[in-house]
C-alpha atoms as a PDB file:
ATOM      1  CA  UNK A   1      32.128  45.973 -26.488  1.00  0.00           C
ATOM      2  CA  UNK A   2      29.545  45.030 -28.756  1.00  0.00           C
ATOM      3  CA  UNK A   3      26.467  46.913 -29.656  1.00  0.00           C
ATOM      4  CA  UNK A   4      24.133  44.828 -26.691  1.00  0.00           C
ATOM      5  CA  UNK A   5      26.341  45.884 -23.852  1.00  0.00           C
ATOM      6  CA  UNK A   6      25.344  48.162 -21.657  1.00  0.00           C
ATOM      7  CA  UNK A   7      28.079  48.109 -19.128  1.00  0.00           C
ATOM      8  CA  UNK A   8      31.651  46.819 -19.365  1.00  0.00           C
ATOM      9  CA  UNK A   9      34.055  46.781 -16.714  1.00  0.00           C
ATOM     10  CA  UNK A  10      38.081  45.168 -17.215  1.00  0.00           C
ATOM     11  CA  UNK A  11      40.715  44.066 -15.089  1.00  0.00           C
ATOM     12  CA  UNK A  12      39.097  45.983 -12.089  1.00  0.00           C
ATOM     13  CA  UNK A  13      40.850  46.832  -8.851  1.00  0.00           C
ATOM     14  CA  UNK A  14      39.653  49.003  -5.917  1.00  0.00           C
ATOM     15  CA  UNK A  15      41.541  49.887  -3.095  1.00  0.00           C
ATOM     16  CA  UNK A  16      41.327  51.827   0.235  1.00  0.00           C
ATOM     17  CA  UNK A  17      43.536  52.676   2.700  1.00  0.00           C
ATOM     18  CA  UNK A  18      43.037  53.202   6.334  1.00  0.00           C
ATOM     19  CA  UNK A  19      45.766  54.912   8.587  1.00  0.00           C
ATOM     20  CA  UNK A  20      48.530  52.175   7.522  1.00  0.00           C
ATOM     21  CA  UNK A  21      46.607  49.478   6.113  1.00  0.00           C
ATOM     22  CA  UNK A  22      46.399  49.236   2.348  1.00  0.00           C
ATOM     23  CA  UNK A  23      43.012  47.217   2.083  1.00  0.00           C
ATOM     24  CA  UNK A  24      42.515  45.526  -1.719  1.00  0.00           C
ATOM     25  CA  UNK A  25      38.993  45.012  -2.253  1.00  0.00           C
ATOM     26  CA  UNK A  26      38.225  43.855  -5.697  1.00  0.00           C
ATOM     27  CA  UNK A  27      41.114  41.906  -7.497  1.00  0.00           C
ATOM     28  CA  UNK A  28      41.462  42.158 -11.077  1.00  0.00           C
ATOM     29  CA  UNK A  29      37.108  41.797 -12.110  1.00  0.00           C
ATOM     30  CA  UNK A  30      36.166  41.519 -15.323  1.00  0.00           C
ATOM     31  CA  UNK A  31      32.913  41.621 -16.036  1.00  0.00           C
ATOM     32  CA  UNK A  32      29.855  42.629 -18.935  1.00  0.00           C
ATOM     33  CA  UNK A  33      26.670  43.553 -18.843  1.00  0.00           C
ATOM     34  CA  UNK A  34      24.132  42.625 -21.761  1.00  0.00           C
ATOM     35  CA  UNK A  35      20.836  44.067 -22.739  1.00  0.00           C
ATOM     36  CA  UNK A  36      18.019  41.996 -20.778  1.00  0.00           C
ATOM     37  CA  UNK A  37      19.969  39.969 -18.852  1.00  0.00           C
ATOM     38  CA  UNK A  38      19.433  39.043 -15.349  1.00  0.00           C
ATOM     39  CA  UNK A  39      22.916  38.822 -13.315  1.00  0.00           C
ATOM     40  CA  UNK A  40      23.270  38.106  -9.215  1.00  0.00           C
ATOM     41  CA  UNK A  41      26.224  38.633  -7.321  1.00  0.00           C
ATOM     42  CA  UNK A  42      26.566  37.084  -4.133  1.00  0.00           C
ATOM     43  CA  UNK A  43      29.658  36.742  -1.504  1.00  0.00           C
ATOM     44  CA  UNK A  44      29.946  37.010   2.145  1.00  0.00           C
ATOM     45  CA  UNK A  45      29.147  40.624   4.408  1.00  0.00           C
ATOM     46  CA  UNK A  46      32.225  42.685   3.204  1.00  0.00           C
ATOM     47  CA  UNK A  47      33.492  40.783   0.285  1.00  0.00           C
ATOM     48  CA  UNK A  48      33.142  44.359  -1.542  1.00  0.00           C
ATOM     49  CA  UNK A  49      29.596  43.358  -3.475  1.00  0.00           C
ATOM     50  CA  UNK A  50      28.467  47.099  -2.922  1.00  0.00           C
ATOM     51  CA  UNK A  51      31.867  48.337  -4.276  1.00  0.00           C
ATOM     52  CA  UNK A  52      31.672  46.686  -7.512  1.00  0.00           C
ATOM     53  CA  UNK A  53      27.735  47.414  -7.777  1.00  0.00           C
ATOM     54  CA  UNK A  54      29.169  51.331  -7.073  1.00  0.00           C
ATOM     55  CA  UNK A  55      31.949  50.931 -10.013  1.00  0.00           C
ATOM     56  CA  UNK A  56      29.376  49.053 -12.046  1.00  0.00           C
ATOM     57  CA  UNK A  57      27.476  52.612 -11.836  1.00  0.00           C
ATOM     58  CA  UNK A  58      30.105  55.104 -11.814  1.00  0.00           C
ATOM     59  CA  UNK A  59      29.486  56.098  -8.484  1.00  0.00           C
ATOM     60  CA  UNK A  60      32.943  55.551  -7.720  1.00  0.00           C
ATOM     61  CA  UNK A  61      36.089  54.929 -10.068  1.00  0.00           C
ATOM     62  CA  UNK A  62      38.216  51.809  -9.455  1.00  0.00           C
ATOM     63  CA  UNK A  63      41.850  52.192  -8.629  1.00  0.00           C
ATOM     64  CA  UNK A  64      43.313  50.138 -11.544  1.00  0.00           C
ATOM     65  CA  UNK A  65      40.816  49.002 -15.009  1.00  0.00           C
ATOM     66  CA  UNK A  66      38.235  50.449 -17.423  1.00  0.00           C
ATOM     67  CA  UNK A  67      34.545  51.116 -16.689  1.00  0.00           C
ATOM     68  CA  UNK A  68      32.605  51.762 -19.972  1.00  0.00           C
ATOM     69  CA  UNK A  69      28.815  52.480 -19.929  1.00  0.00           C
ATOM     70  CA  UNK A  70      27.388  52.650 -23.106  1.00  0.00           C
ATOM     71  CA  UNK A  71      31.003  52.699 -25.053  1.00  0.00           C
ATOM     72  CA  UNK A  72      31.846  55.593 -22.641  1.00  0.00           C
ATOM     73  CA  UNK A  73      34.985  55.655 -20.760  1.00  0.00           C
ATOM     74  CA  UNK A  74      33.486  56.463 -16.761  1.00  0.00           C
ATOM     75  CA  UNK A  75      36.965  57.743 -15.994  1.00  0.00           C
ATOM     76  CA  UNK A  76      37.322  60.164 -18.629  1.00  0.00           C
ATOM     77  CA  UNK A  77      33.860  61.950 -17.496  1.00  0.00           C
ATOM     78  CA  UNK A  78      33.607  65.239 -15.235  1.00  0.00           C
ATOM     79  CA  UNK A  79      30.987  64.302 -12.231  1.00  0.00           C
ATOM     80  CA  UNK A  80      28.292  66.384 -14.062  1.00  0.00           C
ATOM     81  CA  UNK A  81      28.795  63.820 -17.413  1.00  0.00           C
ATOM     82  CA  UNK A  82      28.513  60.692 -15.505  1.00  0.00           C
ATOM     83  CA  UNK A  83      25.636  61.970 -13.312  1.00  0.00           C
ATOM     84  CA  UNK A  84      24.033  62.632 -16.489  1.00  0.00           C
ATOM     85  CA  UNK A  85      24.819  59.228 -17.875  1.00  0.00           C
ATOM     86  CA  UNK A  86      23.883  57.902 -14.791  1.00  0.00           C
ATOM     87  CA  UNK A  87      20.148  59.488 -14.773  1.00  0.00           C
ATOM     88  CA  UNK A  88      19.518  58.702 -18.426  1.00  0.00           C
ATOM     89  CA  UNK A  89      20.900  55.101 -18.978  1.00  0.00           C
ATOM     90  CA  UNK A  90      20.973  53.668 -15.039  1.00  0.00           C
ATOM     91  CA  UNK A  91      18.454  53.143 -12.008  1.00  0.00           C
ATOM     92  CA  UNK A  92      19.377  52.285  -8.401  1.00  0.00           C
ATOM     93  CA  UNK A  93      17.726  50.195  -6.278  1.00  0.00           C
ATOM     94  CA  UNK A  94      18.822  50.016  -2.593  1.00  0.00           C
ATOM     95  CA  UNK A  95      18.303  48.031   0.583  1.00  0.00           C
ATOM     96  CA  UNK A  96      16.756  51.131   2.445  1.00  0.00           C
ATOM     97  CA  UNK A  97      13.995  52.642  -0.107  1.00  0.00           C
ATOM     98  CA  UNK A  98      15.800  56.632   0.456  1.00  0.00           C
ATOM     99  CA  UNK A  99      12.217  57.764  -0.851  1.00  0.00           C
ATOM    100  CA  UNK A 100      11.589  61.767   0.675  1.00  0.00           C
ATOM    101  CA  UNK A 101       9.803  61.279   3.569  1.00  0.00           C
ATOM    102  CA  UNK A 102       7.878  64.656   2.727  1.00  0.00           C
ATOM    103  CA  UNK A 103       7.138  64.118  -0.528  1.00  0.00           C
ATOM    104  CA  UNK A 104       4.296  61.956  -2.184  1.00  0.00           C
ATOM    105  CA  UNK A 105       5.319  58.386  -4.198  1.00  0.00           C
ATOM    106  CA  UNK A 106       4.269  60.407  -7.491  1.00  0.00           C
ATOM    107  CA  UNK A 107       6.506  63.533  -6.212  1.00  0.00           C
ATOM    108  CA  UNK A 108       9.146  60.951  -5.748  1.00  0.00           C
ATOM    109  CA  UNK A 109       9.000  59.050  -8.772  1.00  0.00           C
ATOM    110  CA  UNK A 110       8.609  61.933 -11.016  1.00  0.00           C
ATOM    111  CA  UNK A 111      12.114  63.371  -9.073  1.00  0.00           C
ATOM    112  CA  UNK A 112      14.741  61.798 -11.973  1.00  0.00           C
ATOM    113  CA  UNK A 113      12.035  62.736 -14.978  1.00  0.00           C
ATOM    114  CA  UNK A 114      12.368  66.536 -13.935  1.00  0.00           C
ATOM    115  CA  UNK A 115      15.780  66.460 -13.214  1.00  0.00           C
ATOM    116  CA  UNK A 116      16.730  64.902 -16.704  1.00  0.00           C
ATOM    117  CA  UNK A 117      14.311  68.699 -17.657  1.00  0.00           C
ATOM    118  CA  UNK A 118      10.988  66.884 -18.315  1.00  0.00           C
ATOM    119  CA  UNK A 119       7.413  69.571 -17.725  1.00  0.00           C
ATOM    120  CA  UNK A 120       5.960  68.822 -14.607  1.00  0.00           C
ATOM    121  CA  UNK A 121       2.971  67.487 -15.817  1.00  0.00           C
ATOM    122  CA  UNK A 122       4.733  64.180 -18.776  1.00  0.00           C
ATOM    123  CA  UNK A 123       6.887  63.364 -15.962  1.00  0.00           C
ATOM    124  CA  UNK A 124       3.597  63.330 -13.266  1.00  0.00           C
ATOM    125  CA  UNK A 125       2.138  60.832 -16.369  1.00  0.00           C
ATOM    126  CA  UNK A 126       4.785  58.976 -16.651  1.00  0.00           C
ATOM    127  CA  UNK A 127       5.426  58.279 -12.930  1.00  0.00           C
ATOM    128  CA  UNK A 128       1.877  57.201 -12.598  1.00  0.00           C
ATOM    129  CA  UNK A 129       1.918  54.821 -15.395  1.00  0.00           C
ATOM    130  CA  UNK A 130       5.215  53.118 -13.838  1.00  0.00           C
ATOM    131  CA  UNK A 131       3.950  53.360 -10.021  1.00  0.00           C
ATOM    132  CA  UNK A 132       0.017  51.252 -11.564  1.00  0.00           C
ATOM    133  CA  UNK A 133       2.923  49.079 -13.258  1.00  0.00           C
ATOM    134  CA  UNK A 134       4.315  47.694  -9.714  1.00  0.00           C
ATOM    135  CA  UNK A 135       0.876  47.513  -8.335  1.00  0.00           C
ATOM    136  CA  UNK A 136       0.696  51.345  -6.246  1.00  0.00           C
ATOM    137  CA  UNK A 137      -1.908  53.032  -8.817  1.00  0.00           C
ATOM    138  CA  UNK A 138      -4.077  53.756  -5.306  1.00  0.00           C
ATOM    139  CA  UNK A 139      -1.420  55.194  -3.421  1.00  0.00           C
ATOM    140  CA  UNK A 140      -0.111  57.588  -5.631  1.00  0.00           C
ATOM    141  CA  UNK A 141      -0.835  60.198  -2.983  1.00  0.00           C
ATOM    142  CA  UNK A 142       0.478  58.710  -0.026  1.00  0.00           C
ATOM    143  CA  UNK A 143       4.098  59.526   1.682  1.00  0.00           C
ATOM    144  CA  UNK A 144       6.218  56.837   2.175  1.00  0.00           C
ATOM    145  CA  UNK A 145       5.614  57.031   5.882  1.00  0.00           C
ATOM    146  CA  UNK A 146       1.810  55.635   4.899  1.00  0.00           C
ATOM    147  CA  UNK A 147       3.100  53.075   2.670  1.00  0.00           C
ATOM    148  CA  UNK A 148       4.311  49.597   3.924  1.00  0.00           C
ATOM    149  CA  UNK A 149       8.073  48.514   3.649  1.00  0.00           C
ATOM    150  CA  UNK A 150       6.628  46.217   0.595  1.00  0.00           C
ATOM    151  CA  UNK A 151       4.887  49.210  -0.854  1.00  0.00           C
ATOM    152  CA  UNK A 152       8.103  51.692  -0.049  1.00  0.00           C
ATOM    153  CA  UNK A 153      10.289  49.200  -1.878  1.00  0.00           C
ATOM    154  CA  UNK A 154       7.826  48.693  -5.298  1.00  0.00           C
ATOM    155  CA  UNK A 155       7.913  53.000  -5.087  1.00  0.00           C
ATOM    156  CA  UNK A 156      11.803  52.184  -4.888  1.00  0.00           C
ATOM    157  CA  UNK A 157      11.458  50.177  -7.927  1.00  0.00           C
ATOM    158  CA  UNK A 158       8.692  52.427 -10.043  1.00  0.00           C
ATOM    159  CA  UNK A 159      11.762  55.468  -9.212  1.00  0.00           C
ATOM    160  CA  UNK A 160      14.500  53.353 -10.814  1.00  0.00           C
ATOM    161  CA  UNK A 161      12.523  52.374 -13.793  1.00  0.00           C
ATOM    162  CA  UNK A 162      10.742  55.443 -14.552  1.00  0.00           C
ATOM    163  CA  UNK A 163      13.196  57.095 -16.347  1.00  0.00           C
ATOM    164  CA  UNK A 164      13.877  53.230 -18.694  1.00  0.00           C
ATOM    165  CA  UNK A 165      16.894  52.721 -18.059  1.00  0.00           C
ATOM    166  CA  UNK A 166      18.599  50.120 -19.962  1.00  0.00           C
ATOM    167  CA  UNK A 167      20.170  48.643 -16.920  1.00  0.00           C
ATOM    168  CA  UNK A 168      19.034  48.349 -13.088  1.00  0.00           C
ATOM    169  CA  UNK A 169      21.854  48.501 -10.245  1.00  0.00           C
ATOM    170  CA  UNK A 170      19.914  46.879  -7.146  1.00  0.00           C
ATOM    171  CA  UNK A 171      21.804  46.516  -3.785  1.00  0.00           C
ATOM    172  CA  UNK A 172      20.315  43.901  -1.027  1.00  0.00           C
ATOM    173  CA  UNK A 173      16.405  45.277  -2.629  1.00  0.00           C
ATOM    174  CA  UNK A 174      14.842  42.830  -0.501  1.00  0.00           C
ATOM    175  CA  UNK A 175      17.088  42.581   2.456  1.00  0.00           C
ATOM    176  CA  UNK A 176      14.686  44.200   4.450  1.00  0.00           C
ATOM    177  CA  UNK A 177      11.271  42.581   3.748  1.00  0.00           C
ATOM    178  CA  UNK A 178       9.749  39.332   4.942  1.00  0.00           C
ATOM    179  CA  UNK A 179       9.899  36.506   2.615  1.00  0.00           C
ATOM    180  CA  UNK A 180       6.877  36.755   1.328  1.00  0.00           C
ATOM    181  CA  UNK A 181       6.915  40.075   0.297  1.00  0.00           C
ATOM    182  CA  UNK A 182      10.474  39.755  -0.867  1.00  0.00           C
ATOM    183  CA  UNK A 183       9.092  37.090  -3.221  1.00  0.00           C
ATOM    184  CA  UNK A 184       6.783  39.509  -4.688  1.00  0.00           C
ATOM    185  CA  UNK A 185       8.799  42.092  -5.418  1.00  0.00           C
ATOM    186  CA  UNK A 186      11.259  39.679  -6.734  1.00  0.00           C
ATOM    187  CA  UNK A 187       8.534  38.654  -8.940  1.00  0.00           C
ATOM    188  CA  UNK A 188       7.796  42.036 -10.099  1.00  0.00           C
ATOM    189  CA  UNK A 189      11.585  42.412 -11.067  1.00  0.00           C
ATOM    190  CA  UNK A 190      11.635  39.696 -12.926  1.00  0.00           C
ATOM    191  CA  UNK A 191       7.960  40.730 -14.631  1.00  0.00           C
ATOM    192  CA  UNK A 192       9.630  44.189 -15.449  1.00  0.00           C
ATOM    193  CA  UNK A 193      12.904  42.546 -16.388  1.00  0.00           C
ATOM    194  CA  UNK A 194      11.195  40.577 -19.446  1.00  0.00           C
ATOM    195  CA  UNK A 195       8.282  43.374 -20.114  1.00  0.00           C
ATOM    196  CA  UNK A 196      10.857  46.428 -20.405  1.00  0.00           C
ATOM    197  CA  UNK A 197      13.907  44.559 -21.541  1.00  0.00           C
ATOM    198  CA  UNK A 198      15.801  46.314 -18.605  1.00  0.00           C
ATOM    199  CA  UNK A 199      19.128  44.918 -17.645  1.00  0.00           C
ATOM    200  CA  UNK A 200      19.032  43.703 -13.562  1.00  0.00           C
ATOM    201  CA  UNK A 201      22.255  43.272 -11.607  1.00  0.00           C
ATOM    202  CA  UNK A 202      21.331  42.372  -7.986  1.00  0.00           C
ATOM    203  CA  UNK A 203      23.532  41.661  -5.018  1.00  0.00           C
ATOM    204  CA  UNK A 204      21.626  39.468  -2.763  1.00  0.00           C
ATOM    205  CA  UNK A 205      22.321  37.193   0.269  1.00  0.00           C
ATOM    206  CA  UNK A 206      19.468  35.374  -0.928  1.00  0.00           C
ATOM    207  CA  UNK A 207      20.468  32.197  -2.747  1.00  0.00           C
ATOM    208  CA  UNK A 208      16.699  31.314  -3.349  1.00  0.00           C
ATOM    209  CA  UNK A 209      16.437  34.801  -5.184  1.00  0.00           C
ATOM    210  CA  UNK A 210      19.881  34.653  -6.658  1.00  0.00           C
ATOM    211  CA  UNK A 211      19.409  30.954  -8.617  1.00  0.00           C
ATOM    212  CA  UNK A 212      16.163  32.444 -10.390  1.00  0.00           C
ATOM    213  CA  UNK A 213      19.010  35.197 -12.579  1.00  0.00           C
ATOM    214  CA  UNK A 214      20.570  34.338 -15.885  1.00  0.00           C
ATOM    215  CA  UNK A 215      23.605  34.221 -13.789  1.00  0.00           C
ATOM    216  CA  UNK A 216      25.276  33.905 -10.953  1.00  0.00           C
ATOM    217  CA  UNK A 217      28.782  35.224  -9.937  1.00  0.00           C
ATOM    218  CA  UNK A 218      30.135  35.309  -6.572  1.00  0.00           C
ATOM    219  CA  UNK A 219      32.802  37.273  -4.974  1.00  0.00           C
ATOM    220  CA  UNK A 220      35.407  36.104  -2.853  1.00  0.00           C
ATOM    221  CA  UNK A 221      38.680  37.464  -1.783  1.00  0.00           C
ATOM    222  CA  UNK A 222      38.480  40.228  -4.157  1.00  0.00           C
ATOM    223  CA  UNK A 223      37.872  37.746  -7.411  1.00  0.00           C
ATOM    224  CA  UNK A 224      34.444  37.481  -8.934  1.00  0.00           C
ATOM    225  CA  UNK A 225      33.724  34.158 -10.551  1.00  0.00           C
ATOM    226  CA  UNK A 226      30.754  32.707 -11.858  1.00  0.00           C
ATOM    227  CA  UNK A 227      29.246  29.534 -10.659  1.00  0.00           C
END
């Protein structure tokens, strides 16, 4: 690895098995992540996208390979060290926004500052500063169930990037929004992307969004290969 990558992952193979079935789901993936760099996997509805984008975390360990984030060996972490990697050098982005219903969007994005052991009132600072950032400085107040599914997903966003992290895991982001709206928060990514030098790796269906990333890989039958 050299000193700009942030995530490294060799020779990768994941498999599950159900009942008798031995199912292979990623087949040998090789793959690195760079400081700043914008990256979009695509592949069909269970090609195993989420499953690398999971391994690519250290959410889950692959069968066969090496994960290293930062230089560090995932497999050779107890859960407690890679949660801890997880929450100081990652952020997750999802499809569904998993914001706390009864919590406000500054109660939420403040959530990974005061785990990481931040005083209530930096990390309250901090996650207004990020939620103005993505365009929510008004609605710092409001629960999720007041925001729109445009405004849920840039809270989504603000709580993955609060803690700047040097690379952003995002899963479908926009596969629930409109086009419009997924444009814009595309846009915003892409804004942040450049502005905070934060790695983005984003699965997507969306070709549109997809060609407008550094790079492109797509997965099929269990091989990822860039086009």
């Amino acid at each position: 690895m050299n000193s700009n990558t942030i995530i490294s992952c060799q020779d990768i193979y994941k498999r599950f098995t159900e009942g008798k079935l031995d199912v292979e789901v990623l087949k040998g993936v090789t793959l690195d992540i760079h400081a700043g760099e914008k990256i979009a996997i695509v592949g069909s509805s269970g090609s195993g996208k989420s499953t690398l984008l999971h391994i690519l975390g250290g959410l889950d360990l692959p069968s066969e390979g090496k994960v290293q984030i930062l230089d560090k060996d995932v497999a050779e972490l107890t859960d407690t060290e890679r949660g801890i990697l997880r929450n100081q050098s990652l952020g997750f982005i999802y499809q569904f926004h998993h914001l706390l219903p009864e919590f406000t969007a500054l109660e939420n994005i403040a959530m990974p500052l005061l785990i990481r052991g931040l005083a209530v009132a930096e990390a309250a600072t901090q996650a207004q500063e990020i939620l103005t950032k993505v365009g929510l400085g008004e609605r710092i107040h409001h629960k999720p169930g007041q925001l729109s599914g445009g405004e849920r997903q840039r809270a989504a966003i603000a709580r993955a990037l609060v803690t700047k992290p040097q690379a952003v895991l995002a899963d479908e982001p926009t596969g629930n929004l409109d086009h419009k709206t997924a444009q814009q928060i595309f846009d915003l990514m892409q804004e942040l992307n450049q502005e905070m030098k934060t790695a983005f790796v984003i699965v997507t269906h969306d070709m549109q969004l997809a060609k407008k990333m550094d790079k492109i890989y797509t997965l099929i039958d269990g091989h990822l290969e860039e086009i």
